[in-house]
N, C-alpha and C. Protein backbone atom coordinates (compact mmCIF):
# COMPACT_ATOMS: atom_id res chain seq x y z
N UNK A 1 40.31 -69.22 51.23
CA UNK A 1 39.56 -68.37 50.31
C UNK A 1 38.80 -67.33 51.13
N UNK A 2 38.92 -66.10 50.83
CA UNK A 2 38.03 -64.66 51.55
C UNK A 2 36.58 -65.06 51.43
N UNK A 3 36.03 -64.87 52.03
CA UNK A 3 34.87 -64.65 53.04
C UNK A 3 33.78 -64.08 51.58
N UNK A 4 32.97 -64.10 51.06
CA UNK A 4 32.47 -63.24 50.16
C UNK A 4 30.80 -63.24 50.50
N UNK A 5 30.52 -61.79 50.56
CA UNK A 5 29.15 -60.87 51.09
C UNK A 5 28.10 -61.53 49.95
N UNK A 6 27.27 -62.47 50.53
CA UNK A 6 26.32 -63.19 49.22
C UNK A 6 25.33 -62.10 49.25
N UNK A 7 24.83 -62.19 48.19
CA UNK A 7 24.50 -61.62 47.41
C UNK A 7 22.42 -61.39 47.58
N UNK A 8 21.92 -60.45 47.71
CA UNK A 8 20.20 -60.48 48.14
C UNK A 8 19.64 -60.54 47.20
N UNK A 9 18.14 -61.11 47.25
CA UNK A 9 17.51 -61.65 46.61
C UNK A 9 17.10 -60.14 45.23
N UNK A 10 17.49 -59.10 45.33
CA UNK A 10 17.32 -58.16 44.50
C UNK A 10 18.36 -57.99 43.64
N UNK A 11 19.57 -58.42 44.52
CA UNK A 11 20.90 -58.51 43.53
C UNK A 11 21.22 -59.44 42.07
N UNK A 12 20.20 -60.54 43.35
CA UNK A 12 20.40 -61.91 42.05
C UNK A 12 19.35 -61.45 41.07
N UNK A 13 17.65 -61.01 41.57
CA UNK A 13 17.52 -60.78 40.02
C UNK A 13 17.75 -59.50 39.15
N UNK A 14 18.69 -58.76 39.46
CA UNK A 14 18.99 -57.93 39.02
C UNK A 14 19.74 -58.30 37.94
N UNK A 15 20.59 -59.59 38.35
CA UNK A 15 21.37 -60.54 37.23
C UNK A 15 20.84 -61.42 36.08
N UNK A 16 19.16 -61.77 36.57
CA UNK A 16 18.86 -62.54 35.45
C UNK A 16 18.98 -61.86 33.86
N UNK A 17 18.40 -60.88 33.61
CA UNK A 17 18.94 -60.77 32.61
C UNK A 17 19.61 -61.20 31.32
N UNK A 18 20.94 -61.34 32.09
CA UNK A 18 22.32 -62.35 31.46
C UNK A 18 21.96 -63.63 31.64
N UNK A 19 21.62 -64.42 32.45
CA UNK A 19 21.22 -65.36 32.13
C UNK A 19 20.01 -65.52 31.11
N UNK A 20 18.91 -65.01 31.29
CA UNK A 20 18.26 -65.23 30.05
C UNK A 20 18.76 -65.13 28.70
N UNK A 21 19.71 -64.45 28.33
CA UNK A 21 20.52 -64.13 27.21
C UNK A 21 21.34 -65.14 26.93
N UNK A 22 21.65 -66.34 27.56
CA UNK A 22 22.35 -67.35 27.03
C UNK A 22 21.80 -68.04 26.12
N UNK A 23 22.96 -68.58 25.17
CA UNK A 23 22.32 -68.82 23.72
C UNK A 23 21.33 -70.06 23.92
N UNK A 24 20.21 -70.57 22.88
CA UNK A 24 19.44 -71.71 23.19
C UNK A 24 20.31 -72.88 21.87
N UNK A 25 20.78 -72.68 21.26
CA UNK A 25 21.17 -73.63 20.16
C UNK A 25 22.26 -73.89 20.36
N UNK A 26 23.34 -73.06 19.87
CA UNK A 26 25.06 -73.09 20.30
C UNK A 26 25.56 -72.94 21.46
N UNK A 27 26.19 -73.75 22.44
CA UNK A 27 26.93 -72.82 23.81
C UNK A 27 28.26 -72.79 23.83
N UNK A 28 28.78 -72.86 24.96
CA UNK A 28 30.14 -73.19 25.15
C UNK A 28 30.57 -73.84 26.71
N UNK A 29 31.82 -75.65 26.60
CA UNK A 29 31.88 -75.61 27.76
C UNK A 29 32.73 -74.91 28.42
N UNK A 30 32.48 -73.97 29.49
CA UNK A 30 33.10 -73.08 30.19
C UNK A 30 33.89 -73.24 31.24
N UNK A 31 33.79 -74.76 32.06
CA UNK A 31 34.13 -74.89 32.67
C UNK A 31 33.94 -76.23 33.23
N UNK A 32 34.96 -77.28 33.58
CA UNK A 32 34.69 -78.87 33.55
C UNK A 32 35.53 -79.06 35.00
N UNK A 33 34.78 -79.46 36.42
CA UNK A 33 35.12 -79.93 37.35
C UNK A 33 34.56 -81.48 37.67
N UNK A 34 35.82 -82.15 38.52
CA UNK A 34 35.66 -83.21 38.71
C UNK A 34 35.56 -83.13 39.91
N UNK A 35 35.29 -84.26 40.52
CA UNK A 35 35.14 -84.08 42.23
C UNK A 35 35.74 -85.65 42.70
N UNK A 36 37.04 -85.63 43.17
CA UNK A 36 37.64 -86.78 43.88
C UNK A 36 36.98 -87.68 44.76
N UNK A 37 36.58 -86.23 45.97
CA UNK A 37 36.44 -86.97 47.09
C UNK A 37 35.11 -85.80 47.65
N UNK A 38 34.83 -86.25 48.47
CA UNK A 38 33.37 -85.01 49.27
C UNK A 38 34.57 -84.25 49.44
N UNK A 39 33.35 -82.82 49.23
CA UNK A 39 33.45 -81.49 49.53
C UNK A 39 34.76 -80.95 48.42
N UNK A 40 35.58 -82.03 47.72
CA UNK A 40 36.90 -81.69 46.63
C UNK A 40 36.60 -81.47 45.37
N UNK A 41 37.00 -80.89 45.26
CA UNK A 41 37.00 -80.27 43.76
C UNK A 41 38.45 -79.77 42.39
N UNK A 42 38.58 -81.03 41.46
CA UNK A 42 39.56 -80.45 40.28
C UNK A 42 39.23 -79.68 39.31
N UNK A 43 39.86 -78.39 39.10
CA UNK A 43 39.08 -77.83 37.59
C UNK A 43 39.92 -78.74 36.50
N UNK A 44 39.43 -79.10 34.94
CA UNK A 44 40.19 -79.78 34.29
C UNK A 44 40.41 -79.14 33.37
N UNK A 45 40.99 -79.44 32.29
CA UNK A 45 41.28 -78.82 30.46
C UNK A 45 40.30 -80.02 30.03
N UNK A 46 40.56 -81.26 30.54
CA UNK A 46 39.39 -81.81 29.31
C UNK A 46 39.41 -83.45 30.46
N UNK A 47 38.22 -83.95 29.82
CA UNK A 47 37.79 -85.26 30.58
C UNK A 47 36.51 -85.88 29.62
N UNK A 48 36.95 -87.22 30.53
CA UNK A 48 36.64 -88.30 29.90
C UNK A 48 35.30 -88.33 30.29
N UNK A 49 34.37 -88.65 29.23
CA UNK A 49 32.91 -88.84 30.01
C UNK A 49 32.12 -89.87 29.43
N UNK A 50 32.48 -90.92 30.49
CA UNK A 50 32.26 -92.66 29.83
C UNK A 50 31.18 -93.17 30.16
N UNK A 51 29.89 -93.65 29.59
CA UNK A 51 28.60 -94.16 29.96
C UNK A 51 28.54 -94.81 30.58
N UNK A 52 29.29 -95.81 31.15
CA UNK A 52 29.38 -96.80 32.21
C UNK A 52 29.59 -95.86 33.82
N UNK A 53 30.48 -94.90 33.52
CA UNK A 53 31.35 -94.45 34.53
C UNK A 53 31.42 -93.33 35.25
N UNK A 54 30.44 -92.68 34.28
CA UNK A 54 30.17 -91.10 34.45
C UNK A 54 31.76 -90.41 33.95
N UNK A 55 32.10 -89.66 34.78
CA UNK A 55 33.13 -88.48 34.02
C UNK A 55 34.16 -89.12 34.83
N UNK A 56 35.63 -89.64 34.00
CA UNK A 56 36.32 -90.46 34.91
C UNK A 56 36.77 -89.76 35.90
N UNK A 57 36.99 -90.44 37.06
CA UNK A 57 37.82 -89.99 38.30
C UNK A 57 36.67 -89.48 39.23
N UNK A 58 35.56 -89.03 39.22
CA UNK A 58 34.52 -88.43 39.70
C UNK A 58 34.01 -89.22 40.68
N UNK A 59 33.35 -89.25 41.46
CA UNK A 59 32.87 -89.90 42.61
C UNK A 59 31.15 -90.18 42.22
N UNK A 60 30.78 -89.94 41.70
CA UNK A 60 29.20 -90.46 41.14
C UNK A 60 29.19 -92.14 41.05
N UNK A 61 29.71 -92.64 40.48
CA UNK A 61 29.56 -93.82 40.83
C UNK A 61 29.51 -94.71 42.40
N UNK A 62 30.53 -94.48 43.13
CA UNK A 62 30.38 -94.70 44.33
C UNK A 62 29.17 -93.77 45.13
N UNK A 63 28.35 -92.48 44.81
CA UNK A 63 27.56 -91.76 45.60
C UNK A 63 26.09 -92.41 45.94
N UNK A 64 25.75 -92.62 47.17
CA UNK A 64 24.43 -93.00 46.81
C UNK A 64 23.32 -92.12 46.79
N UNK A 65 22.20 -92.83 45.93
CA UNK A 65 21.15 -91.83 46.11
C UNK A 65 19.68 -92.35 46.61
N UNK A 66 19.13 -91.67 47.23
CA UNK A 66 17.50 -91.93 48.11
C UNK A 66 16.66 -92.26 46.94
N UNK A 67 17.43 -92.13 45.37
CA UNK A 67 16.35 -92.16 44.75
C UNK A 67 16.31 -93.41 44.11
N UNK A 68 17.22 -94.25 44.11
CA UNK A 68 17.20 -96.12 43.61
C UNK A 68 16.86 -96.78 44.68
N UNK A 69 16.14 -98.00 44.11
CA UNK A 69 16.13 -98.81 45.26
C UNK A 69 16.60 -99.19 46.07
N UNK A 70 18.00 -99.57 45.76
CA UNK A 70 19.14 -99.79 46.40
C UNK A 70 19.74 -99.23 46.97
N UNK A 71 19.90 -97.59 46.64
CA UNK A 71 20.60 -96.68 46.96
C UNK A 71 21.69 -96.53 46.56
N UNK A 72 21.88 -97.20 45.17
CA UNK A 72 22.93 -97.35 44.66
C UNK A 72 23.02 -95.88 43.75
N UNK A 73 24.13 -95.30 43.12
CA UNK A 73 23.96 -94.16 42.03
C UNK A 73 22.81 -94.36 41.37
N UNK A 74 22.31 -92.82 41.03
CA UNK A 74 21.46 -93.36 39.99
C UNK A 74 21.97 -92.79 38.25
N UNK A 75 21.42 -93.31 38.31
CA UNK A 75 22.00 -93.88 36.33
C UNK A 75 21.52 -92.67 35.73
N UNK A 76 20.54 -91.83 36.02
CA UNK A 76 20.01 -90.59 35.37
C UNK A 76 20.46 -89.45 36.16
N UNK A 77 21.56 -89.65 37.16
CA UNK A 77 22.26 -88.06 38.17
C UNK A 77 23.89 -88.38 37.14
N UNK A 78 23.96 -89.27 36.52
CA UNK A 78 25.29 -89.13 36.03
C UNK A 78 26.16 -87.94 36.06
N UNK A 79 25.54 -87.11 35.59
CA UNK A 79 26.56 -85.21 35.41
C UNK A 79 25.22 -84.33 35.74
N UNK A 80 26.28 -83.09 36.49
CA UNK A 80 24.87 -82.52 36.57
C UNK A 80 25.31 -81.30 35.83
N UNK A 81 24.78 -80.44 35.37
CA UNK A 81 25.03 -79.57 34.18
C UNK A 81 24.87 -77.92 34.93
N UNK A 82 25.47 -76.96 35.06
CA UNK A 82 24.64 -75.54 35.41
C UNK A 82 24.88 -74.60 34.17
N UNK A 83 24.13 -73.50 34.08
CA UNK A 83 24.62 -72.47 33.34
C UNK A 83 25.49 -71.44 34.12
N UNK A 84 26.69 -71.20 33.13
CA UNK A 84 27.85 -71.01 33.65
C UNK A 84 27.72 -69.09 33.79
N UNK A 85 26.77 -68.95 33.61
CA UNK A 85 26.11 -67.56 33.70
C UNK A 85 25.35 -67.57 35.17
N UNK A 86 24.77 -68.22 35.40
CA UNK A 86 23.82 -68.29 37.05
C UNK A 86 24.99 -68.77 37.67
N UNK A 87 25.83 -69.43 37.41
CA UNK A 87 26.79 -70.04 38.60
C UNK A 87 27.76 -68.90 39.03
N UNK A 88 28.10 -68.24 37.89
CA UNK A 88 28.53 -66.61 38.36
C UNK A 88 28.15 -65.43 38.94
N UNK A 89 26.50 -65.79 38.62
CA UNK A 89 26.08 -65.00 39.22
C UNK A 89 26.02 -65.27 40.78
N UNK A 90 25.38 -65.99 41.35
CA UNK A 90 25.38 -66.69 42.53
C UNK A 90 26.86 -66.70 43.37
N UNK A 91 27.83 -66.89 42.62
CA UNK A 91 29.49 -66.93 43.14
C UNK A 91 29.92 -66.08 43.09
N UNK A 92 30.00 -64.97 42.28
CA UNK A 92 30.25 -63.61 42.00
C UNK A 92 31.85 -63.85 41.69
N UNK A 93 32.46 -64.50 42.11
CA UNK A 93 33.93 -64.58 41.17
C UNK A 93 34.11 -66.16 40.63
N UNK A 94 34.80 -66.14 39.51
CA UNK A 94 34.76 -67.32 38.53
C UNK A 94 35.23 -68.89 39.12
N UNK A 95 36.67 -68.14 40.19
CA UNK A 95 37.23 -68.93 40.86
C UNK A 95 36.09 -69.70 41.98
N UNK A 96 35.41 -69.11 42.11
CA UNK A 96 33.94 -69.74 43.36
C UNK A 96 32.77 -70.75 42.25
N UNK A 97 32.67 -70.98 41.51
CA UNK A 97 31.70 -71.24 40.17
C UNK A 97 32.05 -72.67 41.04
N UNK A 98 33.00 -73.04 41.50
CA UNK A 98 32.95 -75.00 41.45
C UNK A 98 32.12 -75.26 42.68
N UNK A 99 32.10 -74.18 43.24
CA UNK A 99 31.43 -74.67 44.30
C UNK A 99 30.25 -75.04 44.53
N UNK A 100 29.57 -74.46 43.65
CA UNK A 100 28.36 -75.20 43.17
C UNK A 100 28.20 -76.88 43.15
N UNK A 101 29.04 -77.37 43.13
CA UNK A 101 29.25 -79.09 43.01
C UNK A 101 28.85 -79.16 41.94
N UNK A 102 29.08 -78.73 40.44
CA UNK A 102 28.48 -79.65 39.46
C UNK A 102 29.54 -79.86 38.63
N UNK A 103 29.48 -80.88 37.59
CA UNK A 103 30.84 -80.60 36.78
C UNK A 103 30.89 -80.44 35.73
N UNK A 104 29.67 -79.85 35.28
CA UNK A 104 29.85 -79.10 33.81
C UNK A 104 29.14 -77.64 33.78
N UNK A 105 29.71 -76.46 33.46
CA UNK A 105 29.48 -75.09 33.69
C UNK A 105 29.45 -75.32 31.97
N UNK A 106 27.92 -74.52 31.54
CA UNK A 106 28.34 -74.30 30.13
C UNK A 106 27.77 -73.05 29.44
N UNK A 107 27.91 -71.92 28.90
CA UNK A 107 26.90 -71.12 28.03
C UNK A 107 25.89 -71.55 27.47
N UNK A 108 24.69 -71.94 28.01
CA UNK A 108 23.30 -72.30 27.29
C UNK A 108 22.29 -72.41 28.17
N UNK A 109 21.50 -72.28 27.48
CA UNK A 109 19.77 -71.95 27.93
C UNK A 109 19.35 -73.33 28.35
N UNK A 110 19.49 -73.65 29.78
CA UNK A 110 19.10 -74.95 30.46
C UNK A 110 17.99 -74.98 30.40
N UNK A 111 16.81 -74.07 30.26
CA UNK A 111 15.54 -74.24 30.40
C UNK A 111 14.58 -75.46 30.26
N UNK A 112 13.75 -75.81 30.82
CA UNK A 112 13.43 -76.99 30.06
C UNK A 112 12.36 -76.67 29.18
N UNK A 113 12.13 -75.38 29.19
CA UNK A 113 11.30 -74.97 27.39
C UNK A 113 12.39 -75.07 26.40
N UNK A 114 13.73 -75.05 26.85
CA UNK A 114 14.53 -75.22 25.69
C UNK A 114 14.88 -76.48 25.42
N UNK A 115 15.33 -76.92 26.65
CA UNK A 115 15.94 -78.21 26.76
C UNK A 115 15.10 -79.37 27.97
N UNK A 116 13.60 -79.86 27.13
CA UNK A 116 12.92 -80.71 28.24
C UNK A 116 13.55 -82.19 27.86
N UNK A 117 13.13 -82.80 28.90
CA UNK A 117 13.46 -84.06 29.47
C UNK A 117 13.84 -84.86 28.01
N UNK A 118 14.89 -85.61 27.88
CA UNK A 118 15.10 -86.52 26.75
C UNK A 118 15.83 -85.71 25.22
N UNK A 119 16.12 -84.69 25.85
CA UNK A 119 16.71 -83.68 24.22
C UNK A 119 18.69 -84.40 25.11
N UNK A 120 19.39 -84.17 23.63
CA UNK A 120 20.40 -84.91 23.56
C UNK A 120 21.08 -83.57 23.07
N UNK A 121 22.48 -83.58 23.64
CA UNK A 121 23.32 -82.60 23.60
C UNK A 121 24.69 -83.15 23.06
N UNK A 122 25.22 -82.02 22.49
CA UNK A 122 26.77 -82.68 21.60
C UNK A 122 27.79 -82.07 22.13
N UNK A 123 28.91 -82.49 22.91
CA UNK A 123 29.72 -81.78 23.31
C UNK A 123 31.02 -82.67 23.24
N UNK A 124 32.25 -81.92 22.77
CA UNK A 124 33.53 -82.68 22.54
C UNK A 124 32.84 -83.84 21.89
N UNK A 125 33.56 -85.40 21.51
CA UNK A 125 33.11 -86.24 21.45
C UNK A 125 31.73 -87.24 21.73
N UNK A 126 31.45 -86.41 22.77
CA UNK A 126 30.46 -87.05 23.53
C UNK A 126 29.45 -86.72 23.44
N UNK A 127 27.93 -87.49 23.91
CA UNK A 127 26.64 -87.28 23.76
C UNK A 127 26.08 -87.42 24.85
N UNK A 128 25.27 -86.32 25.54
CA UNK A 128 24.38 -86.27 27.04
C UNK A 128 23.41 -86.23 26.80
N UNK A 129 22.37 -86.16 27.87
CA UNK A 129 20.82 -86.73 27.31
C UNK A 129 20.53 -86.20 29.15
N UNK A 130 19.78 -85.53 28.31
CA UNK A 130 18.62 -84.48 29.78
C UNK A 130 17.95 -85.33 30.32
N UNK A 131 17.75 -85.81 31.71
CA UNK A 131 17.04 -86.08 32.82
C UNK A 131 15.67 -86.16 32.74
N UNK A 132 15.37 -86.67 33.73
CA UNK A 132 13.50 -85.91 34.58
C UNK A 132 14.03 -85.67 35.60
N UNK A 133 15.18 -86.05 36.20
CA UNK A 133 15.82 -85.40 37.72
C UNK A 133 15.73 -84.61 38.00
N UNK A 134 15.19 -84.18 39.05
CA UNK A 134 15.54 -82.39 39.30
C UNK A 134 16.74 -82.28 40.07
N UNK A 135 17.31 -81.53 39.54
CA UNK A 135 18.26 -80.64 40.44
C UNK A 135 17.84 -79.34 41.25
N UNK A 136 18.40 -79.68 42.45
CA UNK A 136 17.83 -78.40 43.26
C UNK A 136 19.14 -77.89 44.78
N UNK A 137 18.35 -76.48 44.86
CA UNK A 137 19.75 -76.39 45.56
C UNK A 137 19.58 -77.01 47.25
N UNK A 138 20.66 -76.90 47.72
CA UNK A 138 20.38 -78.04 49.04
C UNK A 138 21.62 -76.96 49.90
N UNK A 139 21.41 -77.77 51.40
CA UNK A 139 22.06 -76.85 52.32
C UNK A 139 23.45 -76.37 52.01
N UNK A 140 23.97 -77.07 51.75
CA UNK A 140 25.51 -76.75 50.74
C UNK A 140 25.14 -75.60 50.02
N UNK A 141 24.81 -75.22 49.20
CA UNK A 141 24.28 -74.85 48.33
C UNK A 141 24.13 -73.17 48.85
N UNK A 142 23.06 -73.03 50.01
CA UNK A 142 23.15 -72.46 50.77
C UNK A 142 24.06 -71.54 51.68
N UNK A 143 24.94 -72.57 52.33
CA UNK A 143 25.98 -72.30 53.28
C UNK A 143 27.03 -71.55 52.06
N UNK A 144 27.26 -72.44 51.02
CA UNK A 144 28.49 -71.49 50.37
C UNK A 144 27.71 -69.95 49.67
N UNK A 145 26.72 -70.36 48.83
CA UNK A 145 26.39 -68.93 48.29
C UNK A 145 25.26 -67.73 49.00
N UNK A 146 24.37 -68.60 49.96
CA UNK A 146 23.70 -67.58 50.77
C UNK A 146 22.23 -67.84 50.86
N UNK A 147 21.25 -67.95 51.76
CA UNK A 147 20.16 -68.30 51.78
C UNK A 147 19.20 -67.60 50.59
N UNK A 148 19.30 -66.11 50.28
CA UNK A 148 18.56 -65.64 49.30
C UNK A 148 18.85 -66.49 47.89
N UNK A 149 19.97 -66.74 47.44
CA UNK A 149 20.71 -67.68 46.80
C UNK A 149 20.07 -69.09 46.41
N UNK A 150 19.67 -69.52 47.47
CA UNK A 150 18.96 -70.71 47.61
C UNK A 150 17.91 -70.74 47.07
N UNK A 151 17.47 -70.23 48.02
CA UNK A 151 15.32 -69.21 47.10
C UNK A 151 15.43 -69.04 46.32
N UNK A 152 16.28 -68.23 45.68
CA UNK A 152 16.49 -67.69 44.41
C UNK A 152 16.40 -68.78 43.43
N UNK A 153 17.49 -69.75 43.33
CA UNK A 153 17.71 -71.04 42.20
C UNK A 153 16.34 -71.90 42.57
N UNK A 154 15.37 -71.93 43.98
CA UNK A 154 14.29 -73.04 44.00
C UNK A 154 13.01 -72.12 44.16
N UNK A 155 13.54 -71.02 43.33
CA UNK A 155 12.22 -70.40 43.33
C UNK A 155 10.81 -70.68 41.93
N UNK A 156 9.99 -70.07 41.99
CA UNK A 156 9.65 -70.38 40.39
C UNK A 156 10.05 -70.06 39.37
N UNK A 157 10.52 -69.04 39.15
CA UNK A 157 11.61 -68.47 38.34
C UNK A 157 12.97 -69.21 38.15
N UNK A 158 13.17 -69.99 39.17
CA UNK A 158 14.67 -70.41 39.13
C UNK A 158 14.35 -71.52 38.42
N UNK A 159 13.10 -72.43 38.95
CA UNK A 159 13.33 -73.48 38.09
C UNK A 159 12.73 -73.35 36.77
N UNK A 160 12.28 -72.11 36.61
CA UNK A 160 11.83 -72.33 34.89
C UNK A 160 12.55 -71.93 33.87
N UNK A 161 14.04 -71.35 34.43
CA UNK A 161 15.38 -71.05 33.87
C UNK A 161 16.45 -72.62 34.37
N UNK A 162 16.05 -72.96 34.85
CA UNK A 162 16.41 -74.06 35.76
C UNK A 162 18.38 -73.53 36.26
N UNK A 163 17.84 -72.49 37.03
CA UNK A 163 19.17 -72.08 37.51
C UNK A 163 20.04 -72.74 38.31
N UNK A 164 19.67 -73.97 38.81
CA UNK A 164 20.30 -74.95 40.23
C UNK A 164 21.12 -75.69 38.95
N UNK A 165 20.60 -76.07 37.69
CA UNK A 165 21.09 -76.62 36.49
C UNK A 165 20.29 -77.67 36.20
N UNK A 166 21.06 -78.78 36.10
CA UNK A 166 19.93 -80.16 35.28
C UNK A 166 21.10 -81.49 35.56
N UNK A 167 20.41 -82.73 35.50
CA UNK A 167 20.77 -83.68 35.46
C UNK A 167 20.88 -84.58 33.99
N UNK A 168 21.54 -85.01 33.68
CA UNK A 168 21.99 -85.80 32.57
C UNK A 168 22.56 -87.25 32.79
N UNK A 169 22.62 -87.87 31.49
CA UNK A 169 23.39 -89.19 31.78
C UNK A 169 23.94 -89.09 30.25
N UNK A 170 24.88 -89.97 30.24
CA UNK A 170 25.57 -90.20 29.22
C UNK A 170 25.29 -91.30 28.31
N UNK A 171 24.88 -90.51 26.91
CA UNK A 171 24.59 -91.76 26.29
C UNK A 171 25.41 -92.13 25.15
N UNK A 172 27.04 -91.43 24.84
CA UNK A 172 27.74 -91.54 24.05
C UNK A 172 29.35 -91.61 24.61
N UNK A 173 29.87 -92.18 24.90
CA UNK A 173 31.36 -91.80 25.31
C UNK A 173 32.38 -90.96 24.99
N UNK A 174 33.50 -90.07 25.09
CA UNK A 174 33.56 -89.52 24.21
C UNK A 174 34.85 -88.13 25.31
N UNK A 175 35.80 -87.62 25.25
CA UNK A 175 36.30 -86.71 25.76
C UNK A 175 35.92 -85.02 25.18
N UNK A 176 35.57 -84.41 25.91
CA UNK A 176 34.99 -83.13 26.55
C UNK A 176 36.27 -82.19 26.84
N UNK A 177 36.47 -80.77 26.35
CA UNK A 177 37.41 -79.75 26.39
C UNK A 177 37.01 -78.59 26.59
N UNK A 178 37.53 -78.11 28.06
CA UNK A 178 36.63 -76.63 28.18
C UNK A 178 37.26 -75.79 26.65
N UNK A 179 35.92 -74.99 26.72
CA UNK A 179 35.80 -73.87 25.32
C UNK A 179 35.22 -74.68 23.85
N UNK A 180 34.87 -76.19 24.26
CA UNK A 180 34.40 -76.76 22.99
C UNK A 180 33.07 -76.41 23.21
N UNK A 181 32.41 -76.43 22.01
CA UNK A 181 31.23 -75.96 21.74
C UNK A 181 30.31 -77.39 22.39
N UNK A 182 29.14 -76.90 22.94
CA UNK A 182 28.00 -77.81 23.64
C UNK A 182 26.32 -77.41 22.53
N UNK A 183 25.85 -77.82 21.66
CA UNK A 183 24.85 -77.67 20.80
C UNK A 183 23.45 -78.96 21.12
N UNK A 184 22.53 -78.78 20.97
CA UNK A 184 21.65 -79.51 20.86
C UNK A 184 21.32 -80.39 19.86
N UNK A 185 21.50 -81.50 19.63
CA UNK A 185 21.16 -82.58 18.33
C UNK A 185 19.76 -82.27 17.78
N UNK A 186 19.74 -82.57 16.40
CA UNK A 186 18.54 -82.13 16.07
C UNK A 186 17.26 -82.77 16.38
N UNK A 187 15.96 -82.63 16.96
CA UNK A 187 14.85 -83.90 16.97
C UNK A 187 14.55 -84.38 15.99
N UNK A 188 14.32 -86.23 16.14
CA UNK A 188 14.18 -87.31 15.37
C UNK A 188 15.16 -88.33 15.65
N UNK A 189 15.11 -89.15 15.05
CA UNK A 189 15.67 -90.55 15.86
C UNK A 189 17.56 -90.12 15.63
N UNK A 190 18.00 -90.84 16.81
CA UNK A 190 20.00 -90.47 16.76
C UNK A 190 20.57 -90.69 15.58
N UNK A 191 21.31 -89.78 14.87
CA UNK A 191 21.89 -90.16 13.64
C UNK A 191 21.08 -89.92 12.27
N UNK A 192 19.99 -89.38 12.27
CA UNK A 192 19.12 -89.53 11.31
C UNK A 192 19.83 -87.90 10.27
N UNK A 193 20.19 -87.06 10.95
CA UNK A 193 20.58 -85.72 10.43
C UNK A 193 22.11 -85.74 10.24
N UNK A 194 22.78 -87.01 10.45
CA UNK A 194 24.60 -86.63 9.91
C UNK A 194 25.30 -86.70 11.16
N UNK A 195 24.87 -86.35 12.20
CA UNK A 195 25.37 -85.99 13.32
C UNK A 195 26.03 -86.84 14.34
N UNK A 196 26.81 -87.12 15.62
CA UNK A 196 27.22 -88.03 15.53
C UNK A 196 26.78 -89.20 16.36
N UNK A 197 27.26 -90.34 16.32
CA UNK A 197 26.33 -91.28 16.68
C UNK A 197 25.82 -91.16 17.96
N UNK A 198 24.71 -91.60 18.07
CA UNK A 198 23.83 -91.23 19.16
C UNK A 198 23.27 -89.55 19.29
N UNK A 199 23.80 -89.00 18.15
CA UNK A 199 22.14 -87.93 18.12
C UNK A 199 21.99 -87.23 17.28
């Protein structure tokens, strides 16, 4: 893959903009990567995203993290979510978006004024449920899109758009199809508004 000139810290916010303009109610998933093995990356048409298991085939289960006791996965990094608007921006071509490591790219307002800790999301079959995790960007992160890049997504601004993205877990099972719509369940207890089970 060519070499690509990242992008300065005037460029990127020259881009927010468009990201702020992503919808807060309706989105779309834009883009669904799995990750085999370190540093690998599959784009998919559609996947499985099983509460036990995270998104099948994915390596989250085997990953450890500093943040369990054990160091075992943790149960609340299940998927990590970006807006598929900052991940473009930051990558500057569509084909670069996976590199981000996350595996759900979607049209919507990650914010956590939009979307704080414990709001439940509907996508394909399935039901996700927002974090307290932070996601943030890390040397990877860096090395592929560019140190201003970095600043940029862990700046204050970045995280109050939460441009690095968000962490989720799965609280519905259920298969996921890029271009299916990703919406927010309504607040009040799961199921109380028609919607489907678990939110």
């Amino acid at each position: 893959m060519a070499r690509v000139r990242h992008l300065s810290t005037a460029e990127l916010e020259a881009g927010l903009s468009d990201v702020r303009d992503s919808p807060s109610e309706l989105g779309t998933v834009e883009l669904i990567v799995r990750r085999p093995a370190v540093n690998e990356r599959e784009v998919l048409a559609e996947a499985v995203l099983d509460a036990e298991a995270g998104l099948a085939g994915d390596t989250w289960p085997v990953r450890r993290s500093s943040r369990t006791a054990d160091g075992s996965a943790h149960p609340d990094m299940q998927l990590t979510v970006m807006n598929s608007r900052a991940a473009l921006l930051v990558a500057q071509k569509p084909e670069r978006r996976m590199l981000a490591g996350d595996q759900l790219y979607v049209d919507l307002d990650l914010s956590p004024a939009n979307l704080p800790p414990g709001t439940r999301l509907a996508l394909g079959s399935a039901v996700i449920e927002v974090t307290g995790q932070p996601h943030l960007g890390c040397a990877k992160f860096a090395a592929r899109f560019g140190k201003d890049a970095w600043r940029f997504v862990n700046s204050r601004a970045g995280r109050e758009l939460r441009l690095r993205g968000l962490n989720a877990r799965i609280v519905v099972s259920g298969t996921v199809r890029t271009g299916d719509t990703i919406r927010k369940c309504p607040a009040g207890p799961p199921g109380a508004f028609g919607g489907p089970v678990g939110c």
